[in-house]
Protein backbone atom coordinates (compact mmCIF):
# COMPACT_ATOMS: atom_id res chain seq x y z
CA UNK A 1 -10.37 83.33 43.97
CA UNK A 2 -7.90 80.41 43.94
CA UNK A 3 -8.48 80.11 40.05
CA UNK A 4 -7.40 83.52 39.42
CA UNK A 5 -4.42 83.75 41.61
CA UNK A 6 -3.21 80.45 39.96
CA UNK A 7 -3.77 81.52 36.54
CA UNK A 8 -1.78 84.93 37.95
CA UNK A 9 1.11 82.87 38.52
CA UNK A 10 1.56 80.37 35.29
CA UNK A 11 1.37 83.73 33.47
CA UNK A 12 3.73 85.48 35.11
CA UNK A 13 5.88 82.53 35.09
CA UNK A 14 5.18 82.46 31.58
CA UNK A 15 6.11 86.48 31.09
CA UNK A 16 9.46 86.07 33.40
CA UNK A 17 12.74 85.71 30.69
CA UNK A 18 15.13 83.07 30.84
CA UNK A 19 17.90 83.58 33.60
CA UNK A 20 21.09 83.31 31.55
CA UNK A 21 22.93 79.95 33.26
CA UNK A 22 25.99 82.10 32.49
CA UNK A 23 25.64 84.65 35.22
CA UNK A 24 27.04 84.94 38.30
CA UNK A 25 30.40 84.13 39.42
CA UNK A 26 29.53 79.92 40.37
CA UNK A 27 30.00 79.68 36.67
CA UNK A 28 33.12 79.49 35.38
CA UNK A 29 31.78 81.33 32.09
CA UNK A 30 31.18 84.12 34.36
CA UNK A 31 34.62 84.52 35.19
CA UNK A 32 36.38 87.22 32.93
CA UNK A 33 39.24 86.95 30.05
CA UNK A 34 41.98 89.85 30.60
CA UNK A 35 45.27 90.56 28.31
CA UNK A 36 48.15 88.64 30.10
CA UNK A 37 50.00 91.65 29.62
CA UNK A 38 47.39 94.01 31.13
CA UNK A 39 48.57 92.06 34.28
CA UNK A 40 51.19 94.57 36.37
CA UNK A 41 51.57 92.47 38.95
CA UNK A 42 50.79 89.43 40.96
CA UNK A 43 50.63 88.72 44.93
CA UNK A 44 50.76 84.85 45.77
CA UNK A 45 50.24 83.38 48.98
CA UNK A 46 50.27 79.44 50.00
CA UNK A 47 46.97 78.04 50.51
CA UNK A 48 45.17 80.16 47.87
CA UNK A 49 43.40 78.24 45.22
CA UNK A 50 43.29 79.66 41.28
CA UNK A 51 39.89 80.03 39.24
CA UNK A 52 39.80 77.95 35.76
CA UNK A 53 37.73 78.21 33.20
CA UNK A 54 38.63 75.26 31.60
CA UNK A 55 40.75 73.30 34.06
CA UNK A 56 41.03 72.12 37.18
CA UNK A 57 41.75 74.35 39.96
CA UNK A 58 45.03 74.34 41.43
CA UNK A 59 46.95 76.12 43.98
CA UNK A 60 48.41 79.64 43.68
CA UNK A 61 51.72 78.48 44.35
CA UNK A 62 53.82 75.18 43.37
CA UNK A 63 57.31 74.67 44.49
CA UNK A 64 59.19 72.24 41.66
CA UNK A 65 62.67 71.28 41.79
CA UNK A 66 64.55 71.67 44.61
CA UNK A 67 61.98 72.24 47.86
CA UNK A 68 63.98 72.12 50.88
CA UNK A 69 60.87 70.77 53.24
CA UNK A 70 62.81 73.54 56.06
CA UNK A 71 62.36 76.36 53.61
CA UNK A 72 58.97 78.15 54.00
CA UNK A 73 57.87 80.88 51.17
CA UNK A 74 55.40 83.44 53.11
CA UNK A 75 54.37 85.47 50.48
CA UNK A 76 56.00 86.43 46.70
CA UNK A 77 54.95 89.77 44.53
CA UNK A 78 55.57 89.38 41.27
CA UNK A 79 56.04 92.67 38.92
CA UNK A 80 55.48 92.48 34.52
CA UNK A 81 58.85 93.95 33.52
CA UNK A 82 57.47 93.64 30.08
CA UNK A 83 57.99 91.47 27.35
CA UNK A 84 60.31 89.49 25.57
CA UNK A 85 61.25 89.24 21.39
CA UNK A 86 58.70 86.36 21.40
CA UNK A 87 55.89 88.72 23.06
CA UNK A 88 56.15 86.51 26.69
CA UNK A 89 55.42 88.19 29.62
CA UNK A 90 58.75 88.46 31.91
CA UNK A 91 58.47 88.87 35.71
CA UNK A 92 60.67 90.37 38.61
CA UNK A 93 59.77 88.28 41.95
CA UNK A 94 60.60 88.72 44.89
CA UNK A 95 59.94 86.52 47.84
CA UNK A 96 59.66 86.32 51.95
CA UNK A 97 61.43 83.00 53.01
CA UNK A 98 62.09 81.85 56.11
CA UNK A 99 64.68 81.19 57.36
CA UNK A 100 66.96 83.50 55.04
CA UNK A 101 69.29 81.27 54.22
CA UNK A 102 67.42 80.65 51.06
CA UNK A 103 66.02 82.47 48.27
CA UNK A 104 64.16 81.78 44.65
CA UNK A 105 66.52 79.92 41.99
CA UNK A 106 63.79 80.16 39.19
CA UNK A 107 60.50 81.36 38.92
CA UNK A 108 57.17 80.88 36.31
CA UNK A 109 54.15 82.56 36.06
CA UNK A 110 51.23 79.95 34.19
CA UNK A 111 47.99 81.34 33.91
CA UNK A 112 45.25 80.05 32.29
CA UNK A 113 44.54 80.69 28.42
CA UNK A 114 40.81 81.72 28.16
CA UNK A 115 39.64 79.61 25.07
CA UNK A 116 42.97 77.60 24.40
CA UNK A 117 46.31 77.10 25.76
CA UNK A 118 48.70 79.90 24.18
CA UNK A 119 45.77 82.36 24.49
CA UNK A 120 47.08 85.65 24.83
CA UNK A 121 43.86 86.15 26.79
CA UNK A 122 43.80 84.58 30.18
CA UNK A 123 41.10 84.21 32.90
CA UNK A 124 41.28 86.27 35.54
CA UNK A 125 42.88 85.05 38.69
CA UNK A 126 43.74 81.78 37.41
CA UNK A 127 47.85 82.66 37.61
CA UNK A 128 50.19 80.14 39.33
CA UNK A 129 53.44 80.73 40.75
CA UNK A 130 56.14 77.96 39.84
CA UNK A 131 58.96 77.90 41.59
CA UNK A 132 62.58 76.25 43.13
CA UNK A 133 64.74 77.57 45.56
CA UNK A 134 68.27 77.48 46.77
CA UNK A 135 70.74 78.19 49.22
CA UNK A 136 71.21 81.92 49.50
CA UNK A 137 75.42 83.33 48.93
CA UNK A 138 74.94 86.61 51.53
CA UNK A 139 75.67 83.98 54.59
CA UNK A 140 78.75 83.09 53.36
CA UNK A 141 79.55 87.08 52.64
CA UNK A 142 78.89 87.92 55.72
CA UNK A 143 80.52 85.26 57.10
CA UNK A 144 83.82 86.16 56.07
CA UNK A 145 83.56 89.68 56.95
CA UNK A 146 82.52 88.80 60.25
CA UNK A 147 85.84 86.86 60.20
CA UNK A 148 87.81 89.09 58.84
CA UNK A 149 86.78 92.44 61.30
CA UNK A 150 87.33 90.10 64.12
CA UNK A 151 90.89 89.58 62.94
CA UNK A 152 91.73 93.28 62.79
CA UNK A 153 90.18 93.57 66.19
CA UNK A 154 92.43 90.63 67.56
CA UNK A 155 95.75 92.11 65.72
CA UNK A 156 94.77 96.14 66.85
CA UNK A 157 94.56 94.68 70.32
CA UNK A 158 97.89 92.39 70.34
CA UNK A 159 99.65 96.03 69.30
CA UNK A 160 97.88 98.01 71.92
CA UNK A 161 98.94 95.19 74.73
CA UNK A 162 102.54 95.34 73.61
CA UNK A 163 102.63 98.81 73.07
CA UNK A 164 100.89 99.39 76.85
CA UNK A 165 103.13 97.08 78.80
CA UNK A 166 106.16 95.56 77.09
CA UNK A 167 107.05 91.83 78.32
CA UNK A 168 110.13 91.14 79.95
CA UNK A 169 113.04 90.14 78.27
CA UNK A 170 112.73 86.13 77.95
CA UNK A 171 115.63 83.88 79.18
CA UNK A 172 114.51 80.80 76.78
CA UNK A 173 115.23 80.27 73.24
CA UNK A 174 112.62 77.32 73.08
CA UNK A 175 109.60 79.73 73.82
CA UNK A 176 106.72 78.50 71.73
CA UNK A 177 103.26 80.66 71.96
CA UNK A 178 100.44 79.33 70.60
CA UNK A 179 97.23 81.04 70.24
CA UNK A 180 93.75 79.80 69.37
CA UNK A 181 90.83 81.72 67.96
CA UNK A 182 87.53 81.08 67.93
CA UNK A 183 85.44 82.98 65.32
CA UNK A 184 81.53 83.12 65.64
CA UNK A 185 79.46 83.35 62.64
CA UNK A 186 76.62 86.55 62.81
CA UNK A 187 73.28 85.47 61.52
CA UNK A 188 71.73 88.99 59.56
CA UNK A 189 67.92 89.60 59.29
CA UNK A 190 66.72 91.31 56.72
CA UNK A 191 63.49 93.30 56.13
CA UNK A 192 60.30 92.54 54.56
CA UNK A 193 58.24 95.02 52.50
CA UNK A 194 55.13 93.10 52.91
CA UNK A 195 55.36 91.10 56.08
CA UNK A 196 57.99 89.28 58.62
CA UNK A 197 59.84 86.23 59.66
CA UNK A 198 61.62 85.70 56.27
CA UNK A 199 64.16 86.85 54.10
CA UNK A 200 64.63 89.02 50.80
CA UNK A 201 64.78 87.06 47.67
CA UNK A 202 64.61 88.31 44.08
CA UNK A 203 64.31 86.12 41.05
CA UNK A 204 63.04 86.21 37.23
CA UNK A 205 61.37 84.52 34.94
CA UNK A 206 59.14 84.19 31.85
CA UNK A 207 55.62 83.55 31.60
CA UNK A 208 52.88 80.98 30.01
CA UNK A 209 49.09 80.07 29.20
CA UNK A 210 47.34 76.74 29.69
């Protein structure tokens, strides 16, 4: 009985067909090649790592240039706006930072060509975000229009005081009045479409292969 339940098994070990080593997603073969410009848009988030076919993994997102170590990107959605007169894929970012006070200076989509860098083909999910930031301009807007309604408060009040009760004729011809403001500068908080704790921030940029 043994005999014929081991010949049983060489034959149908002998019957079975050769798994194909490129199945399954632990391969990197496995991973499909899209059309870069089949891509509409892109969601990065720190921590996540890209898929390569050919290279190394890397993370999603790489800040290069100016990082302030303060500034922390939450998230950044990336939209194809189309292409350019060389045929590269442009992008419209925009990004949640916190705090506010800064925003994207440049941005770069590189995603990985599927047989050879330039490939028009790229595999799937192996886009990186590369990025620098910068000090946003709307603080100092607001600023100054904070300063500037809080002046036309002070003067609308001085005219109501002096219209309300006139002072008293003065005596002196040496009167000197000297008044001192103090201004306070309004922090603004803007909302996020796709999550909280940062700011708005638009950028755009071109696009690559690997």
């Amino acid at each position: 009985m043994s005999i014929v339940l081991l010949v049983t098994l060489i034959l149908g070990a002998l019957a079975a067909p050769e798994g194909d080593p490129g199945q399954g997603l632990s391969s990197p073969s496995a991973v499909p090649c899209i059309p870069m410009q089949s891509l509409t848009a892109l969601t990065f988030t720190p921590g996540q790592i890209a898929i390569r076919r050919r290279t190394a993994p890397v993370l999603t997102m790489q800040c290069q240039g100016d990082c302030p170590p303060q500034a922390q990107v939450l998230a950044v959605q990336c939209t194809n706006t189309g292409t350019n007169d060389l045929g590269s894929v442009q992008w419209k970012c925009e990004a949640n930072i916190s705090p506010q006070t800064f925003q994207l200076a440049s941005v770069h989509v590189q995603c990985e060509g599927c047989t050879r860098p330039g490939d028009t083909d790229v595999t799937q999910g192996s886009c990186q975000l590369q990025y620098s930031l910068m000090r946003g301009s709307m603080n100092y807007f607001f600023f100054w229009i904070g300063i500037v309604f809080l002046s036309l408060g002070l003067l609308v009040l001085c005219i109501l005081l002096n219209f309300c009760c006139p002072s008293a004729p003065s005596t002196s011809h040496n009167h000197i009045t000297t008044t001192t403001y103090t201004h306070r500068n309004y922090g603004t908080h803007t909302k996020s479409h796709w999550g909280g704790g940062g700011g708005k921030s638009i950028s755009f940029g071109g696009s690559s292969s690997i």
